[in-house]
N, C-alpha and C. Protein backbone atom coordinates (compact mmCIF):
# COMPACT_ATOMS: atom_id res chain seq x y z
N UNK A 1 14.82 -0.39 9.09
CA UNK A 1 13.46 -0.04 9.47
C UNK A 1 13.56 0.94 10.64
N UNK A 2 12.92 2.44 10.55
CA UNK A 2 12.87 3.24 11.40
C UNK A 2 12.39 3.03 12.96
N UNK A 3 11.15 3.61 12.25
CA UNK A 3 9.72 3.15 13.32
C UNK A 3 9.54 2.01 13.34
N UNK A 4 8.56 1.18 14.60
CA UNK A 4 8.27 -0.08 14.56
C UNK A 4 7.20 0.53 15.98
N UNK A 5 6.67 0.15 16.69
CA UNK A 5 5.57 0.99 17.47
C UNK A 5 5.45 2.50 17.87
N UNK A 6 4.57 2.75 17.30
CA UNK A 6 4.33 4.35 17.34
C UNK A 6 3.19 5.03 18.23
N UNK A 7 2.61 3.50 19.17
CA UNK A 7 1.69 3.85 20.24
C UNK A 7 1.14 2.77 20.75
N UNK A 8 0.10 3.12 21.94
CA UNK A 8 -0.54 2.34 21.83
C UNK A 8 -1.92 2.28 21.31
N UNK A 9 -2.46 1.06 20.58
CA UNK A 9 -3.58 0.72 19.86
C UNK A 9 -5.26 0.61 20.18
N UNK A 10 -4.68 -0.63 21.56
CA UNK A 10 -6.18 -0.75 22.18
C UNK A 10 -5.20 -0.83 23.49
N UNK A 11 -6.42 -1.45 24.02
CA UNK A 11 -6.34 -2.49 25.44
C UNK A 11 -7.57 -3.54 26.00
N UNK A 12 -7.14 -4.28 25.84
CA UNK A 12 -8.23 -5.21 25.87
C UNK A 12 -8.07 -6.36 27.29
N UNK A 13 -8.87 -6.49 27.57
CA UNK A 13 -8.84 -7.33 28.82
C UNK A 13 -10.46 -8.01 28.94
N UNK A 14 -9.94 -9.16 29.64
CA UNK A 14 -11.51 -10.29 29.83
C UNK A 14 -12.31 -9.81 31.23
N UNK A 15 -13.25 -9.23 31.62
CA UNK A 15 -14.60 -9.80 32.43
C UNK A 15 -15.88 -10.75 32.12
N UNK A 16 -15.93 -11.11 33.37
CA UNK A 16 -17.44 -11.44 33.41
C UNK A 16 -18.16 -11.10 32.66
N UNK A 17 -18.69 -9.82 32.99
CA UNK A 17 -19.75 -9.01 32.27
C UNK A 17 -19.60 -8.03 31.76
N UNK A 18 -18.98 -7.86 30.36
CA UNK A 18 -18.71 -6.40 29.51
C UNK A 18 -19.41 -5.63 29.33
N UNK A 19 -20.76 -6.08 29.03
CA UNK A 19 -21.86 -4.98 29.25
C UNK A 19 -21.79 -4.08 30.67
N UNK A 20 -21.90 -5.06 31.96
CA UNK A 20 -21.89 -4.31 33.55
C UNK A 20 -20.64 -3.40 33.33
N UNK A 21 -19.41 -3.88 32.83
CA UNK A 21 -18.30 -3.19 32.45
C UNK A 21 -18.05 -2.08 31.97
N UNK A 22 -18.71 -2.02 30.99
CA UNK A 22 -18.77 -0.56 29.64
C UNK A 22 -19.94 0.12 30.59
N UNK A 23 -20.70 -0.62 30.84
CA UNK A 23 -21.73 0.83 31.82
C UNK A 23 -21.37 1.49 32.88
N UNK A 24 -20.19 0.64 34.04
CA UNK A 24 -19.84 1.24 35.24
C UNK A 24 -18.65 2.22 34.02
N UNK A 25 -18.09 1.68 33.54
CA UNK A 25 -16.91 2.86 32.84
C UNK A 25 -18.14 4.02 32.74
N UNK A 26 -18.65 4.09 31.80
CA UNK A 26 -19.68 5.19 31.31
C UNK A 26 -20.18 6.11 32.08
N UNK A 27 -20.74 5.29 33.40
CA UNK A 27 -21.17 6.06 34.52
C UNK A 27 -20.35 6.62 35.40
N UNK A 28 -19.46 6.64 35.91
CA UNK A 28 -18.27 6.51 36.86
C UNK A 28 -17.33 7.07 36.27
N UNK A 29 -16.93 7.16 35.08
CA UNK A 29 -15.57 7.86 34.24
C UNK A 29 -15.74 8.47 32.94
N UNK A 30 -16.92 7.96 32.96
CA UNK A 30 -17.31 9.32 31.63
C UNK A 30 -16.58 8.25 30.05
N UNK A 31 -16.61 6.97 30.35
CA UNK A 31 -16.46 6.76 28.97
C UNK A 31 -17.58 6.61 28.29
N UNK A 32 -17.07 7.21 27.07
CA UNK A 32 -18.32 7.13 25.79
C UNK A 32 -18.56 5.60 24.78
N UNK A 33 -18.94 4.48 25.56
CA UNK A 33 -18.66 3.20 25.22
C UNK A 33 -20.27 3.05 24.10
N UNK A 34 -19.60 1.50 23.98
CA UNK A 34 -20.26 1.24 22.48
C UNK A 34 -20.24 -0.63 22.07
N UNK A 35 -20.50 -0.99 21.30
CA UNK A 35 -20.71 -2.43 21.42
C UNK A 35 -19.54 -2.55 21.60
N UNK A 36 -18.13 -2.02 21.22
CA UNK A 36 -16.70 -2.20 21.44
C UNK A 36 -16.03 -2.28 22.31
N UNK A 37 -16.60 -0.95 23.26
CA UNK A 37 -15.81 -0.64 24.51
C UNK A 37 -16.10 0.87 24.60
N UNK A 38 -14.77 1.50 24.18
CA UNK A 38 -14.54 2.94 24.06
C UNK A 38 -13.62 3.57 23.58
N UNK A 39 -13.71 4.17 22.25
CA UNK A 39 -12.73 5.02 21.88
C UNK A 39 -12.19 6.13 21.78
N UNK A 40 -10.40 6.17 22.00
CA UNK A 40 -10.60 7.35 22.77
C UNK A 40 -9.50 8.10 21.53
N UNK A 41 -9.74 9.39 21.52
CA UNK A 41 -8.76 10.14 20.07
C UNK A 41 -8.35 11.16 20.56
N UNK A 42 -7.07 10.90 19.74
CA UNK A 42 -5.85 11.71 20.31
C UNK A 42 -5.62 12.42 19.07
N UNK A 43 -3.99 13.39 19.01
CA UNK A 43 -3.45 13.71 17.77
C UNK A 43 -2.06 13.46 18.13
N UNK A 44 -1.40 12.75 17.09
CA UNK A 44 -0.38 12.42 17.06
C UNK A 44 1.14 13.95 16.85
N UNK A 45 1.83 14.18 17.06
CA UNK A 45 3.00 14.83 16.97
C UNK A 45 2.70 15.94 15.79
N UNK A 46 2.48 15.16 14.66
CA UNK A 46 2.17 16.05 13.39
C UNK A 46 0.70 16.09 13.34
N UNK A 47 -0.24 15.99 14.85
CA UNK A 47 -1.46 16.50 14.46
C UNK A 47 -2.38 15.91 13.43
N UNK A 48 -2.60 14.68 13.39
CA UNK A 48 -3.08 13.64 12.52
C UNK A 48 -3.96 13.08 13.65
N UNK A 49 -5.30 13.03 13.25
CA UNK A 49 -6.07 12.55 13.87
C UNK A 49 -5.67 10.67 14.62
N UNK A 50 -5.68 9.77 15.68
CA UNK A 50 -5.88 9.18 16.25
C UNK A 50 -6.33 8.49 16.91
N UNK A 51 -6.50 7.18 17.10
CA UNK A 51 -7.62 6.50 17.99
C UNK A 51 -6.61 5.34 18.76
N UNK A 52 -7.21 5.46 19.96
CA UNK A 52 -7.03 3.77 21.06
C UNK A 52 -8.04 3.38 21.58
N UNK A 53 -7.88 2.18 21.61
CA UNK A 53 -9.32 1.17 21.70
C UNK A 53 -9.42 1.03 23.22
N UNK A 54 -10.52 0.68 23.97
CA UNK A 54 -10.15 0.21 25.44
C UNK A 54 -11.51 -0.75 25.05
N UNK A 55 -11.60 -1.81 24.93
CA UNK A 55 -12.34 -2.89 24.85
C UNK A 55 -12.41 -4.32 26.00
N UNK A 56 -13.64 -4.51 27.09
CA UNK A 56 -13.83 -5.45 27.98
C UNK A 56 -14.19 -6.41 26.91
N UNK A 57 -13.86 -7.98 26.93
CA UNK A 57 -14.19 -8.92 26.50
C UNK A 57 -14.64 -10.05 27.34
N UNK A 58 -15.70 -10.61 26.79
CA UNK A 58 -16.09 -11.84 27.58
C UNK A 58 -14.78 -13.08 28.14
N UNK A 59 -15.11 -13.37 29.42
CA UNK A 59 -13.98 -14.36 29.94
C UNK A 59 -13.94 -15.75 29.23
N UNK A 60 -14.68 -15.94 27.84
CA UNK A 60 -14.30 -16.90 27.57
C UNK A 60 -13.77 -16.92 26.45
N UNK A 61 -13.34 -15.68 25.68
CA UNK A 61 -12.97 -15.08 24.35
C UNK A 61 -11.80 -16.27 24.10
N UNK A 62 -11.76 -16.44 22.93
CA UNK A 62 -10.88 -17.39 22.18
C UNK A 62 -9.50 -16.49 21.58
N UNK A 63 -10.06 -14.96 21.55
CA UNK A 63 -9.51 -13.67 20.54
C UNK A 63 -7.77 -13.89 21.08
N UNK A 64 -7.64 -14.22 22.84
CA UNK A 64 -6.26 -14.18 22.87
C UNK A 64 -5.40 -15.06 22.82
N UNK A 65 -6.20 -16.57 22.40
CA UNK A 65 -5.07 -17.29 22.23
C UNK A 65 -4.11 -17.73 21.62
N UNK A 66 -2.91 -17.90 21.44
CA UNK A 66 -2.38 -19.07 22.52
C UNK A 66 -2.08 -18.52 24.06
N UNK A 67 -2.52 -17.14 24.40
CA UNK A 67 -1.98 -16.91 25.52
C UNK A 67 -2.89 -17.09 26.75
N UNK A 68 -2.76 -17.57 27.68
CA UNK A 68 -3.57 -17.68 28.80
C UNK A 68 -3.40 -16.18 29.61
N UNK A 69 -3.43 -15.07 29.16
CA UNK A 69 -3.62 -14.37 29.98
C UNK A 69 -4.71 -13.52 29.87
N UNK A 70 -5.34 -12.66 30.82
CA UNK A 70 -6.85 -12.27 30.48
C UNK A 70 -6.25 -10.61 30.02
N UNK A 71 -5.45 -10.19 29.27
CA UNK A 71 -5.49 -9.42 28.47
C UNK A 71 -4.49 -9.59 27.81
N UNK A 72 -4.80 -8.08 26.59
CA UNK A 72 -4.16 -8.15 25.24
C UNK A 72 -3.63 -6.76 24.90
N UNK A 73 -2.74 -6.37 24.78
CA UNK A 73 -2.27 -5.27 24.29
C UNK A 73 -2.25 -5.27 22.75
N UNK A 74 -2.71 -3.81 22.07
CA UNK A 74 -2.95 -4.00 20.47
C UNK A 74 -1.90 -2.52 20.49
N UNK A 75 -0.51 -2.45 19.76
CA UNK A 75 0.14 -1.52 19.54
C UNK A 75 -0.04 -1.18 18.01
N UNK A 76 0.04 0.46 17.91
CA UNK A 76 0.07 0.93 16.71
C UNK A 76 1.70 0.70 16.21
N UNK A 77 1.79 0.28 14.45
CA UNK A 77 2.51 0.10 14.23
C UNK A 77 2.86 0.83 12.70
N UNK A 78 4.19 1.07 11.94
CA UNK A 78 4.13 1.73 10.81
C UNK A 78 4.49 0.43 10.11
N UNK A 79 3.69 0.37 8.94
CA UNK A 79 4.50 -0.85 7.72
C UNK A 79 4.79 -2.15 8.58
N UNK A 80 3.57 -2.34 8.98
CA UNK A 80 3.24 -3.81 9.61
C UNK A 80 4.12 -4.82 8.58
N UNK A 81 3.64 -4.81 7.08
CA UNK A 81 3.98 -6.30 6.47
C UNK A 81 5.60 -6.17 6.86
N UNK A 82 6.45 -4.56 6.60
CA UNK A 82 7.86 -5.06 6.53
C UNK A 82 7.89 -5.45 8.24
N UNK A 83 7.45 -5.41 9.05
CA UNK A 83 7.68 -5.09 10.35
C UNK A 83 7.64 -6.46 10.89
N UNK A 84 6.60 -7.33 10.11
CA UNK A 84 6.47 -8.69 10.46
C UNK A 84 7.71 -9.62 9.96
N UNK A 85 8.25 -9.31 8.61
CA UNK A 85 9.59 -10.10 8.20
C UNK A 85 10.54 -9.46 8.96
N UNK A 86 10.92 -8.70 9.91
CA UNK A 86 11.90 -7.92 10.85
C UNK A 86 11.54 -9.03 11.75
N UNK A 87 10.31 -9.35 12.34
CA UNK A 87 10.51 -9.43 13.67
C UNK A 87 10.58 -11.29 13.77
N UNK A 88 10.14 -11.82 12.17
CA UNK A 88 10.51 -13.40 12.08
C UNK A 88 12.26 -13.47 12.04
N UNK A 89 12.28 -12.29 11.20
CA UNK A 89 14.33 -12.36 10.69
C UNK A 89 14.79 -12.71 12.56
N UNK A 90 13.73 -11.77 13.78
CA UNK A 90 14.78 -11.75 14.41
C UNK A 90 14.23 -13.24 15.54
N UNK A 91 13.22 -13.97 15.28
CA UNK A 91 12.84 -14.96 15.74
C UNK A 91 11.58 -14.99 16.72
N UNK A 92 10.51 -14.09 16.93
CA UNK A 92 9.70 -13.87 17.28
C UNK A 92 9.10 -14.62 16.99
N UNK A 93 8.08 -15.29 17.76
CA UNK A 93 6.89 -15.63 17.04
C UNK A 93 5.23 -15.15 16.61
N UNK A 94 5.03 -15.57 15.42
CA UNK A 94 4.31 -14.74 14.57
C UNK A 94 2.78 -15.94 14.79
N UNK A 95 1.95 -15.06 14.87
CA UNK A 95 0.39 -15.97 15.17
C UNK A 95 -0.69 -15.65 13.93
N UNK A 96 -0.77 -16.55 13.44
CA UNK A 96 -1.87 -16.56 12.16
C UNK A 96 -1.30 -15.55 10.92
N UNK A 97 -2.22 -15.15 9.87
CA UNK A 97 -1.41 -14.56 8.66
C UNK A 97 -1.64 -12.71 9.20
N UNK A 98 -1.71 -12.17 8.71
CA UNK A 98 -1.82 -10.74 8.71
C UNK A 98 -3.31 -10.51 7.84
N UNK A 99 -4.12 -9.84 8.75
CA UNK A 99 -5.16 -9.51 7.90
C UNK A 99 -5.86 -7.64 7.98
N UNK A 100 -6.18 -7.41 6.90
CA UNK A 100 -6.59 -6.18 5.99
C UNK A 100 -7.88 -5.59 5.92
N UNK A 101 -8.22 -4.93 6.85
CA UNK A 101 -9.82 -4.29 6.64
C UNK A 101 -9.72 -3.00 6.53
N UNK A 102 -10.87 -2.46 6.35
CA UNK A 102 -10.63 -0.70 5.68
C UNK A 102 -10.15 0.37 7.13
N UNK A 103 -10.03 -0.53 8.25
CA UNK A 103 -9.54 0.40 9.29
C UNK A 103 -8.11 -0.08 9.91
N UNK A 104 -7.42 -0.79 8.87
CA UNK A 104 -6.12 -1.15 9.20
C UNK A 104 -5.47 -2.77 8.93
N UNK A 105 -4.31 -3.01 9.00
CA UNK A 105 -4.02 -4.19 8.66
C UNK A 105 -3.59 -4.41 10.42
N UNK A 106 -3.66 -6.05 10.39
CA UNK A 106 -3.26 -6.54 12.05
C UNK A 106 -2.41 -7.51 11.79
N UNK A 107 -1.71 -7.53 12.55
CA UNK A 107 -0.79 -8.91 12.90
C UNK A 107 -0.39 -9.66 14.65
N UNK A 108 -0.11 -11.08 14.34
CA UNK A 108 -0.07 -10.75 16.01
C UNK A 108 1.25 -11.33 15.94
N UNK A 109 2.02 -11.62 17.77
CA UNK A 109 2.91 -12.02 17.93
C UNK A 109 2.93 -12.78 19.54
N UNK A 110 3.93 -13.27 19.62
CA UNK A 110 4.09 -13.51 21.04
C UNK A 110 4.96 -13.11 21.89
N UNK A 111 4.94 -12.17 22.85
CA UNK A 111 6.25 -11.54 23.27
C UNK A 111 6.95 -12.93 24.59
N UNK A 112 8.15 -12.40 25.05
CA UNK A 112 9.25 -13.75 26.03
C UNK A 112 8.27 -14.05 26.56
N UNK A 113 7.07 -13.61 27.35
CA UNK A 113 6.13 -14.07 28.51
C UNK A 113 5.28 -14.91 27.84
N UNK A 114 5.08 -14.89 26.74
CA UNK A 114 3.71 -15.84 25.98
C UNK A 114 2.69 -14.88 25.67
N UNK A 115 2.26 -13.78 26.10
CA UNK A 115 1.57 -13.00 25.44
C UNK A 115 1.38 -12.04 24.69
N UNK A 116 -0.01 -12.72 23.54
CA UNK A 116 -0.34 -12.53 22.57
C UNK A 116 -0.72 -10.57 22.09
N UNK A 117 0.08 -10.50 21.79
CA UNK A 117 0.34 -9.14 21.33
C UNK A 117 -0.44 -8.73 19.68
N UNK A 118 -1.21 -7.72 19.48
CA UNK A 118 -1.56 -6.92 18.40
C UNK A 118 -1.01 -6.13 17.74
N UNK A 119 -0.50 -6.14 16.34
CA UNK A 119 0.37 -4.85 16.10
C UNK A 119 -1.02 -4.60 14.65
N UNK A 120 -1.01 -3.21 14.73
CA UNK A 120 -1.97 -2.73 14.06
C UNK A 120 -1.49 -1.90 13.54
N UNK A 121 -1.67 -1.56 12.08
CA UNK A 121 -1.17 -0.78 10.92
C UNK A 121 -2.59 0.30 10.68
N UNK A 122 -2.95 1.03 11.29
CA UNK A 122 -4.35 1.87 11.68
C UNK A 122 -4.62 2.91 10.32
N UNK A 123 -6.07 2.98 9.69
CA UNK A 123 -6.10 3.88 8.90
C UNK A 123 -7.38 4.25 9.66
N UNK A 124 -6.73 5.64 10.70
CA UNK A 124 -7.89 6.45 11.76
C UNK A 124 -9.31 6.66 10.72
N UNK A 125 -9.18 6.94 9.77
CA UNK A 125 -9.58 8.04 8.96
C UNK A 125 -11.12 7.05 8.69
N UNK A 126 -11.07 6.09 8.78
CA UNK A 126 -12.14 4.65 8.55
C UNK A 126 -13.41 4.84 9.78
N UNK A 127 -12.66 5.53 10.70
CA UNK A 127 -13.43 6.05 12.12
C UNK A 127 -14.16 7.16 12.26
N UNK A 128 -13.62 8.07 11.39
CA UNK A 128 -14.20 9.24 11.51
C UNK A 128 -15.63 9.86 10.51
């Protein structure tokens, strides 16, 4: 297997108040936020359109557990399904099944620290 992260995905982290959150971003830094957060697009090497997520979540989100920490890193990844039998072969642990929507497949994991990591198999093109 070549590739295995080819960026990063999102970034996600817990406040208080995501709404107060996404508005001081908006006002103050010019993000263009949304019930999500804010997305931001890039072009990759060969010029292929791109997206990373920056998403505030409520402090009581369930989204990162088993990890107790108040954020989440979501990495772009190539060929998630083979990427997930690589990373059981090498003893990682793997969190819930892998699931498939028209803007990408996800999987999670747990890195040495306990946190709950995103690997995302991205089809930009669902965004645009």
């Amino acid at each position: 297997m070549k590739k295995r992260v080819t960026g990063i995905g999102g970034l996600f982290f817990k406040t208080k108040d995501p709404k107060a959150t996404k508005d001081w971003y908006q006002k103050h830094l010019g993000f263009n936020t949304d019930d999500y957060g804010s997305t931001f697009w890039w072009k990759d090497k060969d010029g292929k359109d791109c997206s990373t997520q920056w998403s505030p979540f409520a402090e009581d989100t369930k989204y990162y557990e088993p990890s107790k920490k108040d954020f989440m890193f979501n990495y772009r990844v190539e060929n998630l399904e083979a990427l997930l039998k690589v990373l059981i072969e090498e003893g990682v642990t793997i969190i819930g099944d892998m699931e498939t929507y028209d803007y990408g497949k996800f999987g999670w994991i747990l890195d040495n620290d306990g946190n709950k990591i995103e690997l995302w198999e991205p089809i930009d093109a669902a965004f645009l």
